[in-house]
N, C-alpha and C. Protein backbone atom coordinates (compact mmCIF):
# COMPACT_ATOMS: atom_id res chain seq x y z
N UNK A 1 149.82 112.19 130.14
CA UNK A 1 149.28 111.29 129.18
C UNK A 1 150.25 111.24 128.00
N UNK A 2 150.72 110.10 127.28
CA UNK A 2 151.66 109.86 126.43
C UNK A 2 150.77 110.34 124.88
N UNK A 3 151.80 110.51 123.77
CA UNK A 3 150.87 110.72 122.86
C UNK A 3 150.35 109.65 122.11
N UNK A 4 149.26 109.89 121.43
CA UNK A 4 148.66 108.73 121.29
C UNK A 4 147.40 108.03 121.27
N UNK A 5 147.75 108.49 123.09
CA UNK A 5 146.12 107.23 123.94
C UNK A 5 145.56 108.50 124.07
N UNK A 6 144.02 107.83 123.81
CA UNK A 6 142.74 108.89 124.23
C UNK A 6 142.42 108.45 125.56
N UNK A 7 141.81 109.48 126.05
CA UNK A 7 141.30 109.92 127.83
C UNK A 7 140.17 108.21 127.87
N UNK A 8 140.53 107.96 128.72
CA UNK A 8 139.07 106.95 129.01
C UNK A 8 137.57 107.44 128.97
N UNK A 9 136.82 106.33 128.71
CA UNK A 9 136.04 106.74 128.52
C UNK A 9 135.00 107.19 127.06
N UNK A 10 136.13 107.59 126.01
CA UNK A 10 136.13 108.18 124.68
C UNK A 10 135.47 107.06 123.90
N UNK A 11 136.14 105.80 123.97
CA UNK A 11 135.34 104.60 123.20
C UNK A 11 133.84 104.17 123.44
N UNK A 12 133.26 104.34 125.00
CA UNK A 12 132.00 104.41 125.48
C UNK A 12 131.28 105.39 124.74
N UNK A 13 131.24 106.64 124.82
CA UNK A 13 130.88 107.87 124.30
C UNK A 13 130.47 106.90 122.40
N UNK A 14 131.42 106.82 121.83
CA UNK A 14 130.80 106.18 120.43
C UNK A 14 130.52 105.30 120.47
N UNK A 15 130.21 104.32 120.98
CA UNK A 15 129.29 103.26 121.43
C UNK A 15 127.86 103.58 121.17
N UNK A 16 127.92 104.37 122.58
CA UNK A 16 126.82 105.06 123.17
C UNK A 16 125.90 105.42 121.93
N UNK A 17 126.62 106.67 120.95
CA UNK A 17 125.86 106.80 120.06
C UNK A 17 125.76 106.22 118.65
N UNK A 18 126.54 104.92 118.26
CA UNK A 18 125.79 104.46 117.53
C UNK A 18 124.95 103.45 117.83
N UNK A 19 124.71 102.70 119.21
CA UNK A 19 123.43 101.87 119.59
C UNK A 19 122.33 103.15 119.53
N UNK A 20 122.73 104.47 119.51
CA UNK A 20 121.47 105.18 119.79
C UNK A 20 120.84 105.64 118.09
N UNK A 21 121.88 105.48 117.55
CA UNK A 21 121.94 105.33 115.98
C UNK A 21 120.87 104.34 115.43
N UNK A 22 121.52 103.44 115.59
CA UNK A 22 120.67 101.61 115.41
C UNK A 22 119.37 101.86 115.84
N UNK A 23 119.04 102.44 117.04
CA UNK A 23 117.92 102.21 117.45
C UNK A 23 117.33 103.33 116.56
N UNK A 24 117.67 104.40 116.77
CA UNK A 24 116.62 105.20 115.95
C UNK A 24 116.26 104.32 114.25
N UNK A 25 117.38 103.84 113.54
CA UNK A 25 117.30 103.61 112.07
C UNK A 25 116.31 102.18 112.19
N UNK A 26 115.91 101.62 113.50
CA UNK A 26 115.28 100.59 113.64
C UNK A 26 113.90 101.29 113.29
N UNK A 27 113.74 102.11 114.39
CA UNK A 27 112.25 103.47 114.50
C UNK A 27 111.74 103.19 113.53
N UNK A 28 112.92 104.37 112.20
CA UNK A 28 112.42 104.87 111.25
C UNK A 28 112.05 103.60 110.08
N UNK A 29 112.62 102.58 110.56
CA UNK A 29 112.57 101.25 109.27
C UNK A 29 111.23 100.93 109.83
N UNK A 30 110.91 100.88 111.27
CA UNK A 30 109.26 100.11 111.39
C UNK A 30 108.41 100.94 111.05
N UNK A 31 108.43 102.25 111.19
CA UNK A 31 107.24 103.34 110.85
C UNK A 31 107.27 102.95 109.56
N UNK A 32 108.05 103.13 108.64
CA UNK A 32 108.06 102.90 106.87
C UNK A 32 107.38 101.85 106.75
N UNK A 33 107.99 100.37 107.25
CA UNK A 33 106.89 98.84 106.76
C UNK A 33 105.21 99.78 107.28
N UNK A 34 104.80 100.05 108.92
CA UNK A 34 103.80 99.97 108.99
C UNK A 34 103.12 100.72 108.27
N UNK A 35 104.00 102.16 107.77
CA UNK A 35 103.10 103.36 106.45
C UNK A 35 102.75 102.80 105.37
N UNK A 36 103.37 101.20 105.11
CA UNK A 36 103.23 100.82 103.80
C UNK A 36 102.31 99.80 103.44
N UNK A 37 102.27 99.00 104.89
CA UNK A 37 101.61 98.12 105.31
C UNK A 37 99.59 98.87 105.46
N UNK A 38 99.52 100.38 106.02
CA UNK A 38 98.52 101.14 106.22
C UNK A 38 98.05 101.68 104.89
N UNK A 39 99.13 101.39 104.07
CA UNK A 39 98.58 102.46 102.46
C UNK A 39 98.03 100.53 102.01
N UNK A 40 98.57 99.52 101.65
CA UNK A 40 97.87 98.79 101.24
C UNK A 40 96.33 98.60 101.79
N UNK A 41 96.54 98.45 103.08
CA UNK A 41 95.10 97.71 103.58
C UNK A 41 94.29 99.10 103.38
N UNK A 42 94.66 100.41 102.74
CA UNK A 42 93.49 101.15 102.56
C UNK A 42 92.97 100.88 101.10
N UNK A 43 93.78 100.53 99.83
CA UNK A 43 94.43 100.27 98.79
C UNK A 43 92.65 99.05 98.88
N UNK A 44 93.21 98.21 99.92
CA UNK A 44 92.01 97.04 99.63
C UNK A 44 90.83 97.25 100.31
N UNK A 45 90.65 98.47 101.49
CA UNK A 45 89.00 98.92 101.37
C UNK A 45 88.44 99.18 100.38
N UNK A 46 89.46 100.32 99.38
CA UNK A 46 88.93 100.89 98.11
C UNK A 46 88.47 99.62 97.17
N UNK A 47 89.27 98.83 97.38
CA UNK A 47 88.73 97.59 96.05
C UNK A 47 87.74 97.08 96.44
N UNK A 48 87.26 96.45 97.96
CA UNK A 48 86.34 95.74 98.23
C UNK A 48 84.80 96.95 98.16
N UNK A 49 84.82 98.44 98.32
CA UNK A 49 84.26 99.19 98.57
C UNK A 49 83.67 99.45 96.91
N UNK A 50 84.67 99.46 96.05
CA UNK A 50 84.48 100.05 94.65
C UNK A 50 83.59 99.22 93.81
N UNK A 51 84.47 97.55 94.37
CA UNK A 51 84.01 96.00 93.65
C UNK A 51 82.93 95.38 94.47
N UNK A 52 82.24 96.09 95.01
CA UNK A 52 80.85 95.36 95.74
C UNK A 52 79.79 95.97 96.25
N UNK A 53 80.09 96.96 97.09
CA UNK A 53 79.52 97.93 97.28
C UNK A 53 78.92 98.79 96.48
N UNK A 54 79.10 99.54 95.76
CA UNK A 54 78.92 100.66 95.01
C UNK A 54 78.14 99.86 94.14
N UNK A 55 78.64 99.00 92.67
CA UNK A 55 77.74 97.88 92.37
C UNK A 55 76.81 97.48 92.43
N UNK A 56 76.76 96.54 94.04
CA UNK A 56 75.05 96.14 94.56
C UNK A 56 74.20 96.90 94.94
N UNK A 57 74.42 98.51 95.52
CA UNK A 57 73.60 99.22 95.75
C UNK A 57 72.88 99.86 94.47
N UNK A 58 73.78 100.29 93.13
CA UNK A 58 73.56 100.58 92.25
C UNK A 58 72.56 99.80 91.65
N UNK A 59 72.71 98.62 91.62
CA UNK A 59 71.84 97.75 91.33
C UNK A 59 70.37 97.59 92.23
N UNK A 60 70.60 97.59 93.28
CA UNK A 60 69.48 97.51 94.04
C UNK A 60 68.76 99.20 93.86
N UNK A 61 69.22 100.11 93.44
CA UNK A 61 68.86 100.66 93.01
C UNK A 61 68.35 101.15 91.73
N UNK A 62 68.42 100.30 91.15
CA UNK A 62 67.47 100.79 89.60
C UNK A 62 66.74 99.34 89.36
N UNK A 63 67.31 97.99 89.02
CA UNK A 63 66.48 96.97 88.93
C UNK A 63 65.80 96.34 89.92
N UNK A 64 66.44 96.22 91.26
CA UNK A 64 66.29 95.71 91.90
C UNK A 64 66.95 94.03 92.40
N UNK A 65 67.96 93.95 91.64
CA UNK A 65 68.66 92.33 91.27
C UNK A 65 70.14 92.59 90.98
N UNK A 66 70.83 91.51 90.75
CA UNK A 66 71.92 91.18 90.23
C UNK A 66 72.33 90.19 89.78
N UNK A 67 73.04 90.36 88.51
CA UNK A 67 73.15 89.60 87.83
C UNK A 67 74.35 88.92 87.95
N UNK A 68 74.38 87.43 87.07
CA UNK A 68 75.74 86.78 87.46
C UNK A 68 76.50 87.43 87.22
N UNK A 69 77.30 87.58 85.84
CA UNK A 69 78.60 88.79 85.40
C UNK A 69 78.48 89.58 86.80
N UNK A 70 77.39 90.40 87.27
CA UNK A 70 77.73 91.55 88.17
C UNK A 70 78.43 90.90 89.44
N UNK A 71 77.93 89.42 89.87
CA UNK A 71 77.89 88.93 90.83
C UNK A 71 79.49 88.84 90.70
N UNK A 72 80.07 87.63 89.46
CA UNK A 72 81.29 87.28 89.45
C UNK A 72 82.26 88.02 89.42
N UNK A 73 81.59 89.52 89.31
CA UNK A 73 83.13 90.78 89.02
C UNK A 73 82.73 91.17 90.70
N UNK A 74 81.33 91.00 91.25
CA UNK A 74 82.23 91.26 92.62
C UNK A 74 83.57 90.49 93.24
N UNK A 75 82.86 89.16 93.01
CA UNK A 75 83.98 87.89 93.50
C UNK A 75 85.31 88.27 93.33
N UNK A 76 85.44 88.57 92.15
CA UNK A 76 86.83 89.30 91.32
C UNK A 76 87.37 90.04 92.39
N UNK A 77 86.69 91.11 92.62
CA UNK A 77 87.02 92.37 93.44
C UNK A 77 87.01 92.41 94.80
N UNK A 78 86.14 91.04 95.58
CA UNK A 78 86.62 90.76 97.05
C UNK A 78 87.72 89.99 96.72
N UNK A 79 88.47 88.85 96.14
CA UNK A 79 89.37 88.38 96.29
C UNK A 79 90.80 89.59 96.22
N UNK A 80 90.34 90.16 95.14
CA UNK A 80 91.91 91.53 94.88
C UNK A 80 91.90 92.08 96.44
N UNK A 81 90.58 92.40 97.19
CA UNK A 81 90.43 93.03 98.58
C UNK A 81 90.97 92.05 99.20
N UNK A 82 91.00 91.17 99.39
CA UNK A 82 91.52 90.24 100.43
C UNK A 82 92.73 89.79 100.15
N UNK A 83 93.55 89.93 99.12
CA UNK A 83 94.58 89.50 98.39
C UNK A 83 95.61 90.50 99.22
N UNK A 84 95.02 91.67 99.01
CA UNK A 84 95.74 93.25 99.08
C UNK A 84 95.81 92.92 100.94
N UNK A 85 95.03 92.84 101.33
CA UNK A 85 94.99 92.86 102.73
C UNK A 85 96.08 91.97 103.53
N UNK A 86 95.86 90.15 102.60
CA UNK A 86 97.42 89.62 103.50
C UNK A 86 98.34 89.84 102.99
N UNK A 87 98.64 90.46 101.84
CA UNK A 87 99.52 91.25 101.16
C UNK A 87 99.96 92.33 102.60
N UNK A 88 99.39 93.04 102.74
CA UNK A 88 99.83 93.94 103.75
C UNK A 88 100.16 93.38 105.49
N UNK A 89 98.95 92.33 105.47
CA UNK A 89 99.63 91.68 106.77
C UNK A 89 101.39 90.81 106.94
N UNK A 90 100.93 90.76 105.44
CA UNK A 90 102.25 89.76 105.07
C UNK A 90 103.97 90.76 105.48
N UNK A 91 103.58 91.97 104.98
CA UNK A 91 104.64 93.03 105.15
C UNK A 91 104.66 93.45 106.59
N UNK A 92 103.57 93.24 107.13
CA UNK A 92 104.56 93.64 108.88
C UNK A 92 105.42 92.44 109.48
N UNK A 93 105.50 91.35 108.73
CA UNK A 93 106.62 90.60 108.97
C UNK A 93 108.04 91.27 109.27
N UNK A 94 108.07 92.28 108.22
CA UNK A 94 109.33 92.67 108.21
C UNK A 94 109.50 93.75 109.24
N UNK A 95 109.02 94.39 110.40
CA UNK A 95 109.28 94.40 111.52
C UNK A 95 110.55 93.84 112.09
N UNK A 96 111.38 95.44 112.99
CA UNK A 96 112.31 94.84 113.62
C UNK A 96 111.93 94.42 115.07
């Protein structure tokens, strides 16, 4: 072998591992969107859970009613819930 040239073969070998590279840094980029994508849509149970729930029962528990203001700050607080939610659907777009 002259000096110089590498053995055949040698250029395959780094190939090899940076498609195996790529693929892993693909992995680790989709787990991240979907961890982030899973922390919002919990982000908007808590709002729809905090802003309606908790609230109307509270209410149905001592007066028995609800009032507009109470009504319109739910509204408030399902839209932030539903906001947050295609907010998060919106981010698994970024999926490789």
């Amino acid at each position: 072998m002259a000096s110089g040239l590498q053995p055949e073969g040698t250029g395959e070998d780094e190939d090899d591992e940076e498609r195996a590279q790529f693929a892993r840094d693909i992995l680790v980029h989709n787990e991240q969107v979907k961890l982030t994508a899973n922390l919002m849509n919990i982000g908007a149970a808590g709002f729809t859970i905090t802003g309606i729930v908790a609230p109307l029962t509270a209410a149905m528990a001592t007066t028995g009613r609800v009032t507009a203001p109470a009504l319109m700050l739910m509204a408030v607080w399902f839209v932030l819930g539903v906001g947050l939610h295609f907010g998060a659907r919106l981010t698994l777009t970024n999926l490789r």
